[in-house]
Protein backbone atom coordinates (compact mmCIF):
# COMPACT_ATOMS: atom_id res chain seq x y z
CA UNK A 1 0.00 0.00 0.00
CA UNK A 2 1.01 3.63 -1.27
CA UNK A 3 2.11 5.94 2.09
CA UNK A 4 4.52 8.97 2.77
CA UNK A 5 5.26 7.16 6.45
CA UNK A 6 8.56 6.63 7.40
CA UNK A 7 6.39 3.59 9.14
CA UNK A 8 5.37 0.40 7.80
CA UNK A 9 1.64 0.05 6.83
CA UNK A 10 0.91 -4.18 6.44
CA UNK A 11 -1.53 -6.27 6.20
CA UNK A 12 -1.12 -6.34 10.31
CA UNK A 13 -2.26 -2.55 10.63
CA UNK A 14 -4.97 -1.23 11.86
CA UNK A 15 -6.12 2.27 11.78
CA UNK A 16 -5.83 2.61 15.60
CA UNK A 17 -2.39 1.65 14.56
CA UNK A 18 -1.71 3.93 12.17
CA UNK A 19 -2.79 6.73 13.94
CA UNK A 20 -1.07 6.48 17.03
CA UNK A 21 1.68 6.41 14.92
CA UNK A 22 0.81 9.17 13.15
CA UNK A 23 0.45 11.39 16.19
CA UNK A 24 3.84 10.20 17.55
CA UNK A 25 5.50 11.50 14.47
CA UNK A 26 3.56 14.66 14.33
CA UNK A 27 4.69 15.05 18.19
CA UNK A 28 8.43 14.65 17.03
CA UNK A 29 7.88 17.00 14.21
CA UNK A 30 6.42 19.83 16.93
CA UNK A 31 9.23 19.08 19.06
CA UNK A 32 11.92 19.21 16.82
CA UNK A 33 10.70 22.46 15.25
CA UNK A 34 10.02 24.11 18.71
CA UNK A 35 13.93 23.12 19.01
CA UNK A 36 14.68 24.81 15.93
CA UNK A 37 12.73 27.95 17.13
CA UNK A 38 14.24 28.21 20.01
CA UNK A 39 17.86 27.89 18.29
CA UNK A 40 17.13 30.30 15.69
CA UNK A 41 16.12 32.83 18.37
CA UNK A 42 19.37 32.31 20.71
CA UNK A 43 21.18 33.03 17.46
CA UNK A 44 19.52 36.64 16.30
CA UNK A 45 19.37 37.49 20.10
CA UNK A 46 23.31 36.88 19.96
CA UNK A 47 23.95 38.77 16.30
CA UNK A 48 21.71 41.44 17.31
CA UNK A 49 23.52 42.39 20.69
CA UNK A 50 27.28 41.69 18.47
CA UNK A 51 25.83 44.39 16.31
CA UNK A 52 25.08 46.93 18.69
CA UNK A 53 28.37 46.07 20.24
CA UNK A 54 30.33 46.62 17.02
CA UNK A 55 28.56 49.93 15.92
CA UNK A 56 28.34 51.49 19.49
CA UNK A 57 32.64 50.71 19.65
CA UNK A 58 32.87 52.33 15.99
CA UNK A 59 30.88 55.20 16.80
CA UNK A 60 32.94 55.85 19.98
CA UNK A 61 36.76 55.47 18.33
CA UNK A 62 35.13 58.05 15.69
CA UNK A 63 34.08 60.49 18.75
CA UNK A 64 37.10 60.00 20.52
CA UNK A 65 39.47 60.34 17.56
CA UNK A 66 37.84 63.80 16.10
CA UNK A 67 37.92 65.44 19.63
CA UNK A 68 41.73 64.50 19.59
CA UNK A 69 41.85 66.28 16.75
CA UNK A 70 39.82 68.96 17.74
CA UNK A 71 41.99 69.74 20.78
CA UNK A 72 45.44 69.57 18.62
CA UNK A 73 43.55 72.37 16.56
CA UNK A 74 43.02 74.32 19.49
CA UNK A 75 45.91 74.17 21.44
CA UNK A 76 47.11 74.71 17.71
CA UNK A 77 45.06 78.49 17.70
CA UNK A 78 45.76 79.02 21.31
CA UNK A 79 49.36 78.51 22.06
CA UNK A 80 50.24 79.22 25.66
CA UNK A 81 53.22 78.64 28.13
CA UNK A 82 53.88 77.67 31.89
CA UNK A 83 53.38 80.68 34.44
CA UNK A 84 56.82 80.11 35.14
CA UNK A 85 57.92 80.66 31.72
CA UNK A 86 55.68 83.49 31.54
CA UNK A 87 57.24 85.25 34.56
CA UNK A 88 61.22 84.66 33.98
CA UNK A 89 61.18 84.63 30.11
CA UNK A 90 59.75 86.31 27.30
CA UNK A 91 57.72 84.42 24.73
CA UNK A 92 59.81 84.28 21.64
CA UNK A 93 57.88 84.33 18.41
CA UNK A 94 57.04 80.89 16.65
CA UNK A 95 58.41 80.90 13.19
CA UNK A 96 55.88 81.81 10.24
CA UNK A 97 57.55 78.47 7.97
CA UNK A 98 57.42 76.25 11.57
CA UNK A 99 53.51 77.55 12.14
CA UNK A 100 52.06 76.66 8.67
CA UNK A 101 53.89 73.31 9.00
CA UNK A 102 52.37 73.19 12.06
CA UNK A 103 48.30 74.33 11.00
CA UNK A 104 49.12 72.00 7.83
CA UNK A 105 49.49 69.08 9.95
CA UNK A 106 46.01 69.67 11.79
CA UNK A 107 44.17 70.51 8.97
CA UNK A 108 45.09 67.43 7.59
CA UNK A 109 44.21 65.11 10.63
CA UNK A 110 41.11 66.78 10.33
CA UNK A 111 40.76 66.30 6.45
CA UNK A 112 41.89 62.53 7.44
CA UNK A 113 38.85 62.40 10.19
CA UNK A 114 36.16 64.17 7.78
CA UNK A 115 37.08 61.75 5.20
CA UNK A 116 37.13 58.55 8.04
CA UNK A 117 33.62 59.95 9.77
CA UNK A 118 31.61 60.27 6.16
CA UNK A 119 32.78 56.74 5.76
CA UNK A 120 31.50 55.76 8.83
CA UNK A 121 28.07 54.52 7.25
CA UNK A 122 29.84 52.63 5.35
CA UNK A 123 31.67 50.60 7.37
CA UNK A 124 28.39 50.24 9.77
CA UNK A 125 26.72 48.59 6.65
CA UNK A 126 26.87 45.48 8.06
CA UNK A 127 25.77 45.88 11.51
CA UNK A 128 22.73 47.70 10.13
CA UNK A 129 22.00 44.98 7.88
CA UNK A 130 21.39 42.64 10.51
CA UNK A 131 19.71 45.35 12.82
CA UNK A 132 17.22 45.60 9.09
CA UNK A 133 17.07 41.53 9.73
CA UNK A 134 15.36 41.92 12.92
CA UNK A 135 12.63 43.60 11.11
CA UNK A 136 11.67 40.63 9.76
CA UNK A 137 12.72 38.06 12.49
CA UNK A 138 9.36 38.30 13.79
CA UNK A 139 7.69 37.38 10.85
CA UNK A 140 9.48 34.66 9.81
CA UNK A 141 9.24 32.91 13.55
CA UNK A 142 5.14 33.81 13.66
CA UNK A 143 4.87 32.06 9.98
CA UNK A 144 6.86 29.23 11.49
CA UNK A 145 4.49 28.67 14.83
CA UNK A 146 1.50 29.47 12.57
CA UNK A 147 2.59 26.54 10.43
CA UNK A 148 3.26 24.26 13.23
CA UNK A 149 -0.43 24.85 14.44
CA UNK A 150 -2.31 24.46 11.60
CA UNK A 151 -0.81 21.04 11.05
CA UNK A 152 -1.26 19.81 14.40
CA UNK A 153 -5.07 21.81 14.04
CA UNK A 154 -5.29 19.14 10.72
CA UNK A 155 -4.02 16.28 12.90
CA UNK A 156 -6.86 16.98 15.65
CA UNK A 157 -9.78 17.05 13.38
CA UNK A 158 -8.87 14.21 11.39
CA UNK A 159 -8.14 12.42 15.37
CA UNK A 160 -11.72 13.63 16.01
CA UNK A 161 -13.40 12.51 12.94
CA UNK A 162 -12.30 9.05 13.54
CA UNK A 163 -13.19 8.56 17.42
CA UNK A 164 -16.60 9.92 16.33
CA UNK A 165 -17.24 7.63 13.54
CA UNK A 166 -15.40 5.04 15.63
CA UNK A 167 -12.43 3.01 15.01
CA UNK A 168 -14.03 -0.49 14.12
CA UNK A 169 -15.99 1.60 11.54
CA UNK A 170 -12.77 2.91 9.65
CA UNK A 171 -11.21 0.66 7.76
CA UNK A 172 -7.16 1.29 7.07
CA UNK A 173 -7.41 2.42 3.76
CA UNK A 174 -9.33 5.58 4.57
CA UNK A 175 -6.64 6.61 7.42
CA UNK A 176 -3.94 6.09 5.23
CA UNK A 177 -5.86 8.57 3.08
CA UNK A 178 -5.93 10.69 5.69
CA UNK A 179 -2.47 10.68 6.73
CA UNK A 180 -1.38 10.56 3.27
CA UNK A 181 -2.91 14.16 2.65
CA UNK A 182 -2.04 15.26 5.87
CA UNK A 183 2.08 14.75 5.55
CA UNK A 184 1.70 16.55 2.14
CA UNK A 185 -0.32 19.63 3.15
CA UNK A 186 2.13 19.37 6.10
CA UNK A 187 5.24 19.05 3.74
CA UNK A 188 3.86 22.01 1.01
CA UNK A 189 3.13 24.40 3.77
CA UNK A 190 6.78 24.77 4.96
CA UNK A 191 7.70 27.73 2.85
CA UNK A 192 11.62 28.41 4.69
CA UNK A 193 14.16 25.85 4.13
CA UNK A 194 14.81 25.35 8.38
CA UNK A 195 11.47 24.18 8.12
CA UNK A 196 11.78 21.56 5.40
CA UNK A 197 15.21 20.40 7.03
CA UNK A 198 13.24 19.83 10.00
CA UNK A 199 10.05 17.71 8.17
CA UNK A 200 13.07 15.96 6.23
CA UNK A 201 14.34 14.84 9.60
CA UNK A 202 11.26 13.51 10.49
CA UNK A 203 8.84 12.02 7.43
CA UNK A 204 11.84 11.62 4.92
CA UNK A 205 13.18 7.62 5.10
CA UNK A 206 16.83 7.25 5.59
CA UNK A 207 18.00 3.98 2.79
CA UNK A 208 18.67 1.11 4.79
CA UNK A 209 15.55 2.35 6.87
């Protein structure tokens, strides 16, 4: 007989059987993509706080680099002396050729730190990137759980259609049906490859198996 199980369906089985089997499956299936879940979270709650991490320690070496330069330019413009030197000697002029040297210095740092800061963006491409990600984290993880329930939603009706009709008035070819359509709807309504790695885990038969 014709199944998608990765259990054997005989001329032993019965449709009690079956669909404890069935439900044991689907129960690994919820399990192991709960595990998943959980996994996939961990992960984006550890890239996310890396990110934050990596752009807060950028944006700080960029603060902390122009206000070096800053000061240099001021101390630059406001030359002064010790009050000792002030009081014993008298300030000798700075040379005009060892001044512009001097300003031409600073005003390249700065140049150098204009040019670094406007890059900035840049070089915080990739932590933004995965601070865009979490936009979309969500939905990905509520598709997931909302793909996980309406399987195990499929499971329970089909669980309830057969205890009301009762089991010695199914017969094993109409649960096989049944679980038959079930695995596939199950299967075609994973749209993200974790999920079908998961379902492959579970429904797909190793060889040798």
């Amino acid at each position: 007989m014709s199944n998608n199980f990765v259990f054997e369906v005989d001329n032993n089985s019965t449709p009690e059987k079956i669909l404890v089997q069935l439900n044991f499956y689907f129960s690994v299936l919820n399990e192991y993509q709960l595990n998943d879940l959980q996994n996939n979270v961990r992960e984006f709650v550890a890239s996310m706080s890396n990110a934050i991490q990596e752009m807060d320690a950028m944006v700080a070496a960029e603060g902390a680099s122009a206000q070096n330069v800053f000061e240099s330019l001021f101390q630059q413009q406001n030359p002064t002396t010790s009050e000792e030197s002030k009081d014993t000697q008298v300030e000798e002029p700075i040379e005009l050729a060892e001044l512009n040297c001097s300003t031409n210095k600073i005003w390249a740092d700065v140049a150098k730190k204009l040019e670094s800061f406007c890059r900035l963006e840049e070089r915080l491409q990739p932590q933004i990137f995965t601070l865009i990600q979490s936009l979309n984290f969500e939905d990905i993880q509520s598709q997931r759980i909302e793909h996980a329930l309406t399987a195990q939603k499929r499971l329970n009706e089909g669980m309830m259609k057969f205890l009301t009709k009762g089991f010695q008035n199914c017969t094993v070819a109409e649960v096989v049906e049944f679980a038959n359509d079930l695995i596939e709807k199950t299967k075609k309504s994973y749209t993200m490859n974790d999920e079908r790695k998961v379902f492959d885990q579970v429904f797909i038969k190793k060889e040798g198996g």
